[in-house]
N, C-alpha and C. Protein backbone atom coordinates (compact mmCIF):
# COMPACT_ATOMS: atom_id res chain seq x y z
N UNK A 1 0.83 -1.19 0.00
CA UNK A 1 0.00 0.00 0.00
C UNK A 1 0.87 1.25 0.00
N UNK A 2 0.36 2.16 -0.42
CA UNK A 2 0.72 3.42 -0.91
C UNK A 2 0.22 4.28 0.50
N UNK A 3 1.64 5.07 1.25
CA UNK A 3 1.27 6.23 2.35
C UNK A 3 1.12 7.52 1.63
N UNK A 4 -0.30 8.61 2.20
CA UNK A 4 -0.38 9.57 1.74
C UNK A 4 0.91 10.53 1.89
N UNK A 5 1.37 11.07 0.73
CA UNK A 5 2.70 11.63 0.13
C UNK A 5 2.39 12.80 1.49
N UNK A 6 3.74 13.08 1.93
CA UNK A 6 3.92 14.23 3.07
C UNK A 6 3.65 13.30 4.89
N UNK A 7 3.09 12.33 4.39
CA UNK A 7 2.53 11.40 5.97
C UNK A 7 3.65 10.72 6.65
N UNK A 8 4.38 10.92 7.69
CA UNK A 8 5.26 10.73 8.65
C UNK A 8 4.96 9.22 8.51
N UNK A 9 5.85 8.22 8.64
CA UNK A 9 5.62 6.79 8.78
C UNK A 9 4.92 6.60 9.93
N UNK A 10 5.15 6.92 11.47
CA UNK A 10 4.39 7.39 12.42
C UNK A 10 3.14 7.57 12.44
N UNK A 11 2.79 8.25 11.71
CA UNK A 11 1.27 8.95 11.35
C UNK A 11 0.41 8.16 12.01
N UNK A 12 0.12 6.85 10.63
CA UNK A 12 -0.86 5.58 10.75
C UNK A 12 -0.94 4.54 12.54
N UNK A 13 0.48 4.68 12.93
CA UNK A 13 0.48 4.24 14.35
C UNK A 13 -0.26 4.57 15.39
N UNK A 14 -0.21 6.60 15.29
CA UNK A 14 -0.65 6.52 16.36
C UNK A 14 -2.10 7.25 16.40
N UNK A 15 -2.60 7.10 15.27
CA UNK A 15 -4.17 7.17 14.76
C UNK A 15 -4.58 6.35 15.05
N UNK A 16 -3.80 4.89 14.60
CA UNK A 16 -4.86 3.22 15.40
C UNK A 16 -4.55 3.15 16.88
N UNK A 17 -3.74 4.08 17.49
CA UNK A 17 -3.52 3.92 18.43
C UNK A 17 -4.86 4.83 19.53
N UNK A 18 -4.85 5.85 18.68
CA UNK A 18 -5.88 6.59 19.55
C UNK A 18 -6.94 5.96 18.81
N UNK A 19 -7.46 5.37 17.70
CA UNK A 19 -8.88 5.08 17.53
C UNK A 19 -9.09 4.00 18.46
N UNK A 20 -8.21 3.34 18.41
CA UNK A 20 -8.51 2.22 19.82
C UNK A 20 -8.67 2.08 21.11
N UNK A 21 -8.21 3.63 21.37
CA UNK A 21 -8.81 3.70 23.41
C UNK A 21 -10.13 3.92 23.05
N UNK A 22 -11.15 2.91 22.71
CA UNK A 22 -12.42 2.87 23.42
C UNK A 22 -12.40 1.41 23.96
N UNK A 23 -13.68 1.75 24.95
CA UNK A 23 -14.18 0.58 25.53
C UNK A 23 -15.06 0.30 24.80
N UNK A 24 -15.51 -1.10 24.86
CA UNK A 24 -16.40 -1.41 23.99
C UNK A 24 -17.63 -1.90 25.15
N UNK A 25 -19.27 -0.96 24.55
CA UNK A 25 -20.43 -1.25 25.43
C UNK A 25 -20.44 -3.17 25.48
N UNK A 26 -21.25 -3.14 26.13
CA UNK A 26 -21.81 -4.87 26.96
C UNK A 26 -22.74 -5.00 25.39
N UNK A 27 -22.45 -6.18 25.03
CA UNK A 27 -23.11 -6.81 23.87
C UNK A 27 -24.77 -7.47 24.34
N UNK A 28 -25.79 -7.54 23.18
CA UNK A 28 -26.68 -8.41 23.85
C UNK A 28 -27.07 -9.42 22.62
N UNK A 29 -27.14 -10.28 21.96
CA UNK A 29 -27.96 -10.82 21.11
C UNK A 29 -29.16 -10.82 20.33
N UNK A 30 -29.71 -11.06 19.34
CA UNK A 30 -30.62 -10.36 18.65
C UNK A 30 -31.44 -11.14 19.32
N UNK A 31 -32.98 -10.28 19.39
CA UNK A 31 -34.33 -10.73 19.35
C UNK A 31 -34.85 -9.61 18.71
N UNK A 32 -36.31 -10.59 18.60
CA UNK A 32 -37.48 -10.02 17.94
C UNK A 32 -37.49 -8.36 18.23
N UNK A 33 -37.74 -7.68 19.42
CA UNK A 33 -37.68 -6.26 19.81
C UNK A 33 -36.07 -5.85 19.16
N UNK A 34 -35.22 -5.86 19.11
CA UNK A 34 -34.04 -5.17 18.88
C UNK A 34 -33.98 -5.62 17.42
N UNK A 35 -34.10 -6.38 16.45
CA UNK A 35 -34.63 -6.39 15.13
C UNK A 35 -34.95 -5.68 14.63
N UNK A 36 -36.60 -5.79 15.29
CA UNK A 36 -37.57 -4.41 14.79
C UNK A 36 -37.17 -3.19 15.31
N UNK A 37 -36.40 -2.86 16.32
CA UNK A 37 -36.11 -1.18 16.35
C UNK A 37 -34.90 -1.26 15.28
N UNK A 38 -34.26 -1.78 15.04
CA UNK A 38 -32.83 -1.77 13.86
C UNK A 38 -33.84 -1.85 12.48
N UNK A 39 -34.62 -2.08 12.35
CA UNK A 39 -35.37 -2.18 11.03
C UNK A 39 -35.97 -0.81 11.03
N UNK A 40 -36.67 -0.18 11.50
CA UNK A 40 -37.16 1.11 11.68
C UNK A 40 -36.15 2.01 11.40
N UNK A 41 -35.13 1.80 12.39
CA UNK A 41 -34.39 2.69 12.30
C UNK A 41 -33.48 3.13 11.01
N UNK A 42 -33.22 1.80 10.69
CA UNK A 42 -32.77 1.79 8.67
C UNK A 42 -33.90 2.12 7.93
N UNK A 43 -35.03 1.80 8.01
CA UNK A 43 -35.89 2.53 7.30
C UNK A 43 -36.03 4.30 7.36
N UNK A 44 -35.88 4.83 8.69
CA UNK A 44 -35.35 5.86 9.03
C UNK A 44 -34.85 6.57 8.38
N UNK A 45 -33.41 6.07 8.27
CA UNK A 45 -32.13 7.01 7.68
C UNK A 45 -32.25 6.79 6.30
N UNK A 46 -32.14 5.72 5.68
CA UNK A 46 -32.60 5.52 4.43
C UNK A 46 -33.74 6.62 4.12
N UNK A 47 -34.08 7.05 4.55
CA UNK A 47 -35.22 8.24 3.91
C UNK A 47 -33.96 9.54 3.48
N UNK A 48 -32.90 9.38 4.27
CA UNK A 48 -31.88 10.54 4.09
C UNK A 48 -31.03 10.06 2.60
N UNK A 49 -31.02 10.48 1.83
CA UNK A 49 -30.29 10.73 0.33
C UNK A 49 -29.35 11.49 0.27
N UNK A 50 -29.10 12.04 1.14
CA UNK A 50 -28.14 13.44 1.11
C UNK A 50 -27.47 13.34 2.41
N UNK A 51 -26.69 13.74 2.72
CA UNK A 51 -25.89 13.64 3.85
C UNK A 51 -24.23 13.44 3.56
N UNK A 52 -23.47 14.05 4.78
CA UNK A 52 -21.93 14.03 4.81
C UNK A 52 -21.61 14.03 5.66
N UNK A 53 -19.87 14.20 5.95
CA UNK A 53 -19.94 13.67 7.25
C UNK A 53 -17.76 14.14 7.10
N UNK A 54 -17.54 14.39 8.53
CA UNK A 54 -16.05 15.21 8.27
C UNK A 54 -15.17 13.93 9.43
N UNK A 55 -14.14 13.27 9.01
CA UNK A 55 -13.85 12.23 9.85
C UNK A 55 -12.31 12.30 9.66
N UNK A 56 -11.32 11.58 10.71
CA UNK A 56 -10.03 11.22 10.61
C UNK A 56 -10.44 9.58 10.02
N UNK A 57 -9.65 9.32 8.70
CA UNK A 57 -9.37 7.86 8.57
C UNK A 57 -8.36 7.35 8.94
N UNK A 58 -8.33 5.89 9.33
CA UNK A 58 -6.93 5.35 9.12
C UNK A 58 -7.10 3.83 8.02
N UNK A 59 -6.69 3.67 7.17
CA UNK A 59 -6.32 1.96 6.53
C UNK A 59 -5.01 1.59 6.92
N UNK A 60 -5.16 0.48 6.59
CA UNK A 60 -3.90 -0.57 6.42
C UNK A 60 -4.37 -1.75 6.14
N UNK A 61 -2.86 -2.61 5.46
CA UNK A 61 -3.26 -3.51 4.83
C UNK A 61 -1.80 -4.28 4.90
N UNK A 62 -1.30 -5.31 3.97
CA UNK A 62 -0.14 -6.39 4.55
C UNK A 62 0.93 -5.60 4.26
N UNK A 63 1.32 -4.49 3.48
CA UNK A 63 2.35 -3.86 3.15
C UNK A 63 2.38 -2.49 3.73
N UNK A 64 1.10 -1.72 3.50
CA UNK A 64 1.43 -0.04 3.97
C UNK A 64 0.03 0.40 4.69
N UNK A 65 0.31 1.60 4.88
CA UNK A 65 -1.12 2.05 5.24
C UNK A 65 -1.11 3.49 4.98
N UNK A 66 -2.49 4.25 5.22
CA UNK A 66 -2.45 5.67 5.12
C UNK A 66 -3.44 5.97 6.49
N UNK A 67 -3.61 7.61 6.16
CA UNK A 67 -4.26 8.61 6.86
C UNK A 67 -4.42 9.52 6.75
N UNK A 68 -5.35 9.99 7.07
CA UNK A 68 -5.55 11.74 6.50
C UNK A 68 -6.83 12.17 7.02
N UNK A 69 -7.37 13.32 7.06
CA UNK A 69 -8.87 13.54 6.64
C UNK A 69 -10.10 13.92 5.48
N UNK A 70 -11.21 12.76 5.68
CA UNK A 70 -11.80 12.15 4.93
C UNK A 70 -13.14 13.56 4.78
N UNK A 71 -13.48 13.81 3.80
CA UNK A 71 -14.83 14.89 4.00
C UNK A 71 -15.22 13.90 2.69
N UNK A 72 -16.70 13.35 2.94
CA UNK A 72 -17.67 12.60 2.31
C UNK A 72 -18.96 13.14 2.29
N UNK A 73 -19.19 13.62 0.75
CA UNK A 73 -20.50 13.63 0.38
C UNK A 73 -21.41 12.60 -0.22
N UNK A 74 -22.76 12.19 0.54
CA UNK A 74 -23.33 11.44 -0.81
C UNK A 74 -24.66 11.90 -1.25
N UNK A 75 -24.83 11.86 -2.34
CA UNK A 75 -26.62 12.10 -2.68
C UNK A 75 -26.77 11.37 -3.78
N UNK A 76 -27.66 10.30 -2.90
CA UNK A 76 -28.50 9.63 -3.51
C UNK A 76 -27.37 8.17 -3.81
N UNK A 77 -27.16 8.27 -5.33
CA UNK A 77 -25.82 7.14 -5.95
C UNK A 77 -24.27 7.87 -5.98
N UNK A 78 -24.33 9.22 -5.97
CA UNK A 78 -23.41 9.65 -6.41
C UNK A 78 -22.24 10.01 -4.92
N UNK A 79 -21.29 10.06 -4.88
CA UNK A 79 -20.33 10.52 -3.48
C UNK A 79 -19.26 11.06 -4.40
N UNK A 80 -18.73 11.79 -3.52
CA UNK A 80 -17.07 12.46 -3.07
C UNK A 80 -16.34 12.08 -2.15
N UNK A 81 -15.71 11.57 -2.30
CA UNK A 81 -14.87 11.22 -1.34
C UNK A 81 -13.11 11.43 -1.15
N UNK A 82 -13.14 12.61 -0.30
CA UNK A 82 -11.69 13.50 -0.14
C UNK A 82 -11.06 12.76 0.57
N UNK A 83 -9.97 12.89 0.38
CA UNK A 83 -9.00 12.90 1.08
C UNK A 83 -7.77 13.91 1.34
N UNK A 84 -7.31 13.91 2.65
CA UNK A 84 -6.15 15.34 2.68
C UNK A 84 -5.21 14.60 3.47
N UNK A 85 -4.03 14.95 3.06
CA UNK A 85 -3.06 14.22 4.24
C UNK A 85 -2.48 15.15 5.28
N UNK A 86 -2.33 14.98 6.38
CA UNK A 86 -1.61 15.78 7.23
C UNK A 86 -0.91 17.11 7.24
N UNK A 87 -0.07 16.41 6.83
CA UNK A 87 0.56 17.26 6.98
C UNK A 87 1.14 18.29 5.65
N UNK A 88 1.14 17.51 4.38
CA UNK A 88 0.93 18.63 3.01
C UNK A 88 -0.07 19.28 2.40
N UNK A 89 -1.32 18.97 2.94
CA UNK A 89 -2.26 19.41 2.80
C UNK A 89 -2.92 18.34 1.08
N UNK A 90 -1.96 17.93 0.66
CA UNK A 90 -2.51 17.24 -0.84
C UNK A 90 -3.70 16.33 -0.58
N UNK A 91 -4.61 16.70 -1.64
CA UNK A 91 -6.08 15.94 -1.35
C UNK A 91 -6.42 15.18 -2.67
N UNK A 92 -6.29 13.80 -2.21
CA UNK A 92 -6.93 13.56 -3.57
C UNK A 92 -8.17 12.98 -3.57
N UNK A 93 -9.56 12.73 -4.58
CA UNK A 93 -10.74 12.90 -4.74
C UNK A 93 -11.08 11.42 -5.07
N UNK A 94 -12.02 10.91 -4.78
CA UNK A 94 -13.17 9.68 -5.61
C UNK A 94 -14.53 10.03 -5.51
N UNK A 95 -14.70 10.06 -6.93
CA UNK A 95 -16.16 10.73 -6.88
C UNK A 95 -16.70 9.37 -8.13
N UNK A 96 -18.14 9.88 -8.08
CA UNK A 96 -18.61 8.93 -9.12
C UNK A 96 -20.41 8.31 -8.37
N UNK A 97 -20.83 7.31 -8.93
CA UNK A 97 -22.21 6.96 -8.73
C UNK A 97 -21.65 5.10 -8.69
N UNK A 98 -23.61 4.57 -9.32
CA UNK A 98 -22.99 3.24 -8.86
C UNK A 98 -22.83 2.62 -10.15
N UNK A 99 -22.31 3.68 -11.38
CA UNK A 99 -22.02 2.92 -12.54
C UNK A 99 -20.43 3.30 -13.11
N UNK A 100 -19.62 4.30 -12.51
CA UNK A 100 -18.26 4.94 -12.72
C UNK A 100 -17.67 5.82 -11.20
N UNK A 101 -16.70 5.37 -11.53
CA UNK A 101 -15.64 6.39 -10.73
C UNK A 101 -14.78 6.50 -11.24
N UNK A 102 -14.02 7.59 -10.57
CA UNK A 102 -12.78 8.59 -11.22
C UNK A 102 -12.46 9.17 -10.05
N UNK A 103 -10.78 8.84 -10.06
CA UNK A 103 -9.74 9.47 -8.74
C UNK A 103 -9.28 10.62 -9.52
N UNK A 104 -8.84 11.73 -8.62
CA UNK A 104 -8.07 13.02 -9.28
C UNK A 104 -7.24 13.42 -7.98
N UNK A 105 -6.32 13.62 -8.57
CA UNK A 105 -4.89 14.60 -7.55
C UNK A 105 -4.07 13.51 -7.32
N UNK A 106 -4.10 11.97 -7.71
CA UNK A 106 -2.49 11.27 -7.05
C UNK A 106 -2.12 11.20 -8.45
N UNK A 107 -2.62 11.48 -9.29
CA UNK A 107 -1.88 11.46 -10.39
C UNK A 107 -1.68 13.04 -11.46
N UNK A 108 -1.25 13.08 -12.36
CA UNK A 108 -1.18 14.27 -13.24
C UNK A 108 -2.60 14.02 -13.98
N UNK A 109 -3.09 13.45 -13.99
CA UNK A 109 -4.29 13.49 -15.02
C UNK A 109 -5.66 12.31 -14.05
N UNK A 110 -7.03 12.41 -13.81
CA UNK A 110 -7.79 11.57 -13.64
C UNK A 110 -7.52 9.97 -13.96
N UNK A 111 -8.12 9.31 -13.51
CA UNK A 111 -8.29 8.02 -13.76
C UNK A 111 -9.26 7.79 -13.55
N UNK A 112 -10.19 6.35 -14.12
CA UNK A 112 -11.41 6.04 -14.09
C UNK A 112 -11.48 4.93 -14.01
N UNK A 113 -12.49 4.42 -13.63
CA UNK A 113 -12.99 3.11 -13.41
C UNK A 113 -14.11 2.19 -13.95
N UNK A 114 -15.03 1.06 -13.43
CA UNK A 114 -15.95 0.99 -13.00
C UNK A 114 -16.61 0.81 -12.03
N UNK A 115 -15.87 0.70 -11.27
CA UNK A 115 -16.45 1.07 -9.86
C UNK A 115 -15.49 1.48 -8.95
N UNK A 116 -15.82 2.29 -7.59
CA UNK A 116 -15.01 2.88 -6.25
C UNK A 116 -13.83 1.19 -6.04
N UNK A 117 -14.37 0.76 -5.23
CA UNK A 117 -13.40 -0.30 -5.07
C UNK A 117 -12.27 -0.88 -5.34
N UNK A 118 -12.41 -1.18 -7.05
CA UNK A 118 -11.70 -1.48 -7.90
C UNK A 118 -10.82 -0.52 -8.20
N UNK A 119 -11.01 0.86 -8.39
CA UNK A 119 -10.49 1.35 -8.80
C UNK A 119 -9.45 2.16 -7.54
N UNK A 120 -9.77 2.09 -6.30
CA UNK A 120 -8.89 2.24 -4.88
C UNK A 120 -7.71 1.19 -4.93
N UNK A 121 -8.44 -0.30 -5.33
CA UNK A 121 -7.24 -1.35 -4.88
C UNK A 121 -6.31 -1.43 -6.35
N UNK A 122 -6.88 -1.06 -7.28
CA UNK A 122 -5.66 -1.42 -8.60
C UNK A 122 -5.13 0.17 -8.45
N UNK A 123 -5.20 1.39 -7.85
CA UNK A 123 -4.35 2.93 -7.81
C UNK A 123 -3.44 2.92 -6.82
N UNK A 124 -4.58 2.08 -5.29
CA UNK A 124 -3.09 2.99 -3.96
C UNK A 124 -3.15 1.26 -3.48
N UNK A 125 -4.10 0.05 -4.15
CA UNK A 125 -3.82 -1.01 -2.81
C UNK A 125 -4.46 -0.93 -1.99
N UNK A 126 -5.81 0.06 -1.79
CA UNK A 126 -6.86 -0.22 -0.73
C UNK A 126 -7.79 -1.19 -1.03
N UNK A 127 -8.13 -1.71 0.08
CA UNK A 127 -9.17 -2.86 0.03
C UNK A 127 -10.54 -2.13 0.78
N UNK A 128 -11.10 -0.69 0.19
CA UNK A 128 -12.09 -0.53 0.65
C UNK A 128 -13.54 -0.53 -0.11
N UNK A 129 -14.47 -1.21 0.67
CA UNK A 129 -15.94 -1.73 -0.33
C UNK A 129 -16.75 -0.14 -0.03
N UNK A 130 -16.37 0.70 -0.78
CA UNK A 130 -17.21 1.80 -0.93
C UNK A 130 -18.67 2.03 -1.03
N UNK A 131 -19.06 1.11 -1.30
CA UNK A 131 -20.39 0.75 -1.60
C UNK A 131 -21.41 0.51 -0.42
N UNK A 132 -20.59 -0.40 -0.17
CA UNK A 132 -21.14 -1.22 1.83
C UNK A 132 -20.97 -0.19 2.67
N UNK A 133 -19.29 0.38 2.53
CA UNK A 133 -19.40 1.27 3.31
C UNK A 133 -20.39 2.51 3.67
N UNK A 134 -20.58 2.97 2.39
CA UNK A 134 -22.03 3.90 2.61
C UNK A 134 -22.85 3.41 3.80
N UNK A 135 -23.63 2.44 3.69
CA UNK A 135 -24.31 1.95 5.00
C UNK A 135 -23.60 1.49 5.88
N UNK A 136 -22.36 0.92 6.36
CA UNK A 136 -22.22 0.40 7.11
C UNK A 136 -21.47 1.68 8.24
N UNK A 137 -21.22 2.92 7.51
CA UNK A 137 -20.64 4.18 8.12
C UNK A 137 -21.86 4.63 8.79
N UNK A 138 -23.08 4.36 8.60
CA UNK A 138 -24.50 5.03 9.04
C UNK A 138 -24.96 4.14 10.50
N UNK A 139 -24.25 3.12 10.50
CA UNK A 139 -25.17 1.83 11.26
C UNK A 139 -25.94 0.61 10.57
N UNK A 140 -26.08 1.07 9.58
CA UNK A 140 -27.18 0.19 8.49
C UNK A 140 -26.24 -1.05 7.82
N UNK A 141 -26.95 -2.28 7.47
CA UNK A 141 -26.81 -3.50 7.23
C UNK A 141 -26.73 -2.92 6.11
N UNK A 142 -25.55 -3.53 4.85
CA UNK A 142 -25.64 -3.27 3.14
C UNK A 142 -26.31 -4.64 2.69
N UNK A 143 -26.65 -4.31 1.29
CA UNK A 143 -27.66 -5.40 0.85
C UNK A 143 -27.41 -7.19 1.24
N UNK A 144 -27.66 -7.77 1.10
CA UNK A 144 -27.44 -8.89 1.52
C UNK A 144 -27.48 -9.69 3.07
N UNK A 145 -27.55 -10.81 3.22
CA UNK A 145 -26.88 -11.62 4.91
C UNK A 145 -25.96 -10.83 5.49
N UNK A 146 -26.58 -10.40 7.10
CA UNK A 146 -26.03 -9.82 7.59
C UNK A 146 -25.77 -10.58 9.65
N UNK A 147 -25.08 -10.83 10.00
CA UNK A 147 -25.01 -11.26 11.28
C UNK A 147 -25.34 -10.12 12.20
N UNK A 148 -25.67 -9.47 13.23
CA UNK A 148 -25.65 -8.47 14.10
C UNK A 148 -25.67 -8.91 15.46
N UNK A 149 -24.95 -7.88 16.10
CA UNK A 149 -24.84 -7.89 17.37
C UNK A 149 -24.94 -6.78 18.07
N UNK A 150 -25.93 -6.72 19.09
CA UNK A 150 -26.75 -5.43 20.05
C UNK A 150 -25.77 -4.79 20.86
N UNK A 151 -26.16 -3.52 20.82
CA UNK A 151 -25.23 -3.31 22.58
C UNK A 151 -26.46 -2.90 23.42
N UNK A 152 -25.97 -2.59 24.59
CA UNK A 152 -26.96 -2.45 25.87
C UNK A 152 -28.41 -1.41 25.69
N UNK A 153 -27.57 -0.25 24.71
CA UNK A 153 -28.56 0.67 24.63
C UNK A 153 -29.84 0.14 23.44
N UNK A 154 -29.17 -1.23 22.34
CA UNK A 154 -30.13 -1.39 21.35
C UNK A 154 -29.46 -0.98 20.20
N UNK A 155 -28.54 -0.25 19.95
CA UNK A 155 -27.62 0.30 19.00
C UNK A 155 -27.04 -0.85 18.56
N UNK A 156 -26.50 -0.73 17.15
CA UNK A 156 -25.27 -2.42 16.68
C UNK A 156 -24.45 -1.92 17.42
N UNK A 157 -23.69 -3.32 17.93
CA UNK A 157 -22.69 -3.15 18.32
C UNK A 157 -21.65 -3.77 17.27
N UNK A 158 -21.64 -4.51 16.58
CA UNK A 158 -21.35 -5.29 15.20
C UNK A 158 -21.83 -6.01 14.23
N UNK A 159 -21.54 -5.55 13.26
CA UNK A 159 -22.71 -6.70 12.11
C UNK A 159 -20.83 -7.56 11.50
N UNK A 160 -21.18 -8.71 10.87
CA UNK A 160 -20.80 -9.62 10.03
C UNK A 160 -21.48 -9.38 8.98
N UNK A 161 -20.52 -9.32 7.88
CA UNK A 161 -21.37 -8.99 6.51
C UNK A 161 -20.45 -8.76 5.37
N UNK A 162 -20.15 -9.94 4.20
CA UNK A 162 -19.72 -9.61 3.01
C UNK A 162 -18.32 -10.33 3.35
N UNK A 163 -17.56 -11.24 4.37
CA UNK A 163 -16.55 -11.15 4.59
C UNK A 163 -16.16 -9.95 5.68
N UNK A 164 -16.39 -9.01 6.00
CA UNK A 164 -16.20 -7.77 6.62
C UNK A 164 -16.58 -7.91 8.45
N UNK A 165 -15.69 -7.46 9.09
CA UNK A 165 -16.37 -7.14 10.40
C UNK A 165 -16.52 -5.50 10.65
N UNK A 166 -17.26 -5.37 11.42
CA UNK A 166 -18.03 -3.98 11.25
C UNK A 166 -18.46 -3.76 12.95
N UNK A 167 -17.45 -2.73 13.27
CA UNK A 167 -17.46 -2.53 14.74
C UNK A 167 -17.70 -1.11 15.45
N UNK A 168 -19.19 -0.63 16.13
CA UNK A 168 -19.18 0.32 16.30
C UNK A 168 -18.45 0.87 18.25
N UNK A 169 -17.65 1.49 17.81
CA UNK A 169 -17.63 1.85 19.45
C UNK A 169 -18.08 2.83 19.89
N UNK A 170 -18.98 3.90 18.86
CA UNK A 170 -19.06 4.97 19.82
C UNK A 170 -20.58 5.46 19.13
N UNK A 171 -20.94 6.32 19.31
CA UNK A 171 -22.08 6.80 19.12
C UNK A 171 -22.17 8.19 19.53
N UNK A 172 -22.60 9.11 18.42
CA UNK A 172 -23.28 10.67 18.75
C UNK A 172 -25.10 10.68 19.00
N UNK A 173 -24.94 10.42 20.38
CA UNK A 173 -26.49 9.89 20.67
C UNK A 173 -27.22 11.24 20.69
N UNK A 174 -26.78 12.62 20.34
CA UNK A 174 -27.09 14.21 20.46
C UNK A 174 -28.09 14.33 19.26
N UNK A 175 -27.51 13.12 17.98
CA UNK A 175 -28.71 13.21 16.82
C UNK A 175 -30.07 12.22 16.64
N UNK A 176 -30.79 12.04 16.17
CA UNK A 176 -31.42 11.37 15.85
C UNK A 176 -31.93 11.55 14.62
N UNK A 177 -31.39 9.69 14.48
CA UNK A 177 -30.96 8.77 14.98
C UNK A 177 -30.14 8.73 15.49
N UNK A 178 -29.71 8.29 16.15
CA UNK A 178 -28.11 8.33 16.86
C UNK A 178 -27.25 7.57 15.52
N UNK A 179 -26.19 8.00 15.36
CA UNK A 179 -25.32 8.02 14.38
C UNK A 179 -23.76 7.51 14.99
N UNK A 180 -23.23 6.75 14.28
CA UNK A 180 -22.11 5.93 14.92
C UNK A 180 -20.87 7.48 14.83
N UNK A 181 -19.59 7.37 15.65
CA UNK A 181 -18.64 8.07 15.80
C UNK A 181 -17.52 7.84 15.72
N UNK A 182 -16.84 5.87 15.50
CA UNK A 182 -16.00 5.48 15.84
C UNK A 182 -16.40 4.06 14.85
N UNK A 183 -15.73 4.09 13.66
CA UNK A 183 -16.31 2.71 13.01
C UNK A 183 -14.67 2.06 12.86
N UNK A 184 -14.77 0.79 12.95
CA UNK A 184 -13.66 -0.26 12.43
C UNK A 184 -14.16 -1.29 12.09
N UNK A 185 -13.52 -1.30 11.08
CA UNK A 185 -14.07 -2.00 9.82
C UNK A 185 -12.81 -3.15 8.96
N UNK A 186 -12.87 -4.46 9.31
CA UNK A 186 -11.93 -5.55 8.86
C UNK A 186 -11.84 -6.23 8.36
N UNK A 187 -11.45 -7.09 7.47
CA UNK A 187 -11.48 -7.72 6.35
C UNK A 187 -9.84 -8.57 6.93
N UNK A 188 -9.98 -9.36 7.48
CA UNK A 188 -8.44 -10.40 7.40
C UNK A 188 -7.17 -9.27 7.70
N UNK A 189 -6.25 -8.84 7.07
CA UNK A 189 -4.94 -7.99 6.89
C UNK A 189 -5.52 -6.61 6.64
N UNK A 190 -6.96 -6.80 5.91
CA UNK A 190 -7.24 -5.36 5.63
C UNK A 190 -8.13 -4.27 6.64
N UNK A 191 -8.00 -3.22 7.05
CA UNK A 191 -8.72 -2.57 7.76
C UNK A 191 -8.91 -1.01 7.61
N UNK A 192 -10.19 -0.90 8.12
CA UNK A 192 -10.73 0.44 7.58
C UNK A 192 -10.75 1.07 9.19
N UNK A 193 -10.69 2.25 9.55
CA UNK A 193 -11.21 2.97 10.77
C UNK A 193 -11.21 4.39 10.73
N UNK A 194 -12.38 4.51 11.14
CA UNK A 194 -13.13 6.15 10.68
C UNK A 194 -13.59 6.72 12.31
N UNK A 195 -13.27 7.95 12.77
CA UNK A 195 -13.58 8.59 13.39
C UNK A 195 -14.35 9.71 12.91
N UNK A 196 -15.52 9.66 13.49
CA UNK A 196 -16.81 10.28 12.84
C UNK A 196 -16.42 11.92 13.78
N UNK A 197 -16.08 13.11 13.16
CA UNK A 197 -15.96 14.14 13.95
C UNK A 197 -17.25 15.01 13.71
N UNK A 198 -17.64 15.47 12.89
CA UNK A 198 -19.29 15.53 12.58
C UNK A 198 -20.18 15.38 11.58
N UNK A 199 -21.54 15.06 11.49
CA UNK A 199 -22.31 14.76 10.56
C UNK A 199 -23.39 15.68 10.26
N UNK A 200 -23.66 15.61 8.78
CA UNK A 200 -24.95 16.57 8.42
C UNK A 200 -25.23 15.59 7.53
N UNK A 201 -27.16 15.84 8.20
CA UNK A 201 -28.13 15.21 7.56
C UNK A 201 -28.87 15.64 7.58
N UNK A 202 -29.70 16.17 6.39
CA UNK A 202 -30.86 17.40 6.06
C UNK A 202 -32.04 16.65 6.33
């Protein structure tokens, strides 16, 4: 993997280092009542089409990792998705819907794709499912079999889904819905972790 150009080798350390002082709430198992409030509640947000959200990322993967901050727009199919690194300020872009994407700024000229994913892991070597992620950054299950697991308040505390583990530790319970603050997100060697610093949802 490819470190964002200007990013201290350091950087990525001690970002997983601080995304990881949380505690993690008391788990409970699914039933019928905590189902149906997680079903509502995706029905819920899913009414939102529009929304963004301003976060510290960190990845890594078997060779490198990055970091920076992430400012994500989406409406509807379409997102932006920035990136800035630390300390040079260089930002580079993935934008696109759910039929093309196109990166701009790590190279002299755009690149394109057919989809976010693909076109992250054949440019820098990320293994991130852009797609899933949309919901799984919200709280929400992405299409398909999903495993879940409660925490005390009724909130996920983790879903299984796609290969992926999906771990919330924190929560901005100030909105409603309450909206996750602290996502980690794993795949084997590969890992995603997003610190949610704030969200807008019209």
């Amino acid at each position: 993997m490819r470190r964002l150009q200007g990013l201290p080798a350091w950087a990525p350390v001690v970002l997983m280092a601080m995304l990881l002082a949380s505690c993690a709430a008391p788990r409970l198992k699914p039933d019928s009542t905590l189902l149906s409030a997680q079903a509502q509640r995706e029905r819920e947000l899913s009414t939102h089409s529009r929304w963004s959200l301003a976060a510290r990322l960190a990845i890594s993967g078997p060779q490198d990792g990055g970091s920076g901050s992430l400012a994500w727009t989406q409406d509807g199919s379409e997102y932006r998705f920035a990136v800035s690194a630390p300390v040079t300020g260089k930002t580079w872009t993935l934008s696109g819907d759910g039929e093309r994407a196109e990166l701009s700024g790590l190279h002299a000229e755009p690149v394109a794709g057919g989809d976010a994913a693909t076109l992250l892991q054949r440019e820098l070597g990320w293994n991130v499912p852009v797609l899933e992620l949309s919901s799984w950054v919200r709280g929400l299950r992405a299409a398909g079999p999903a495993r879940i697991v409660f925490r005390e308040d009724g909130l996920p505390a983790e879903f299984a889904q796609l290969g992926w583990k999906i771990e919330y530790r924190d929560y901005d319970t100030s909105i409603r819905p309450a909206l996750p603050r602290r996502i980690f997100a794993s795949n084997g060697v590969y890992k995603v972790r997003l610190a949610v610093q704030h969200w807008d949802m019209p």
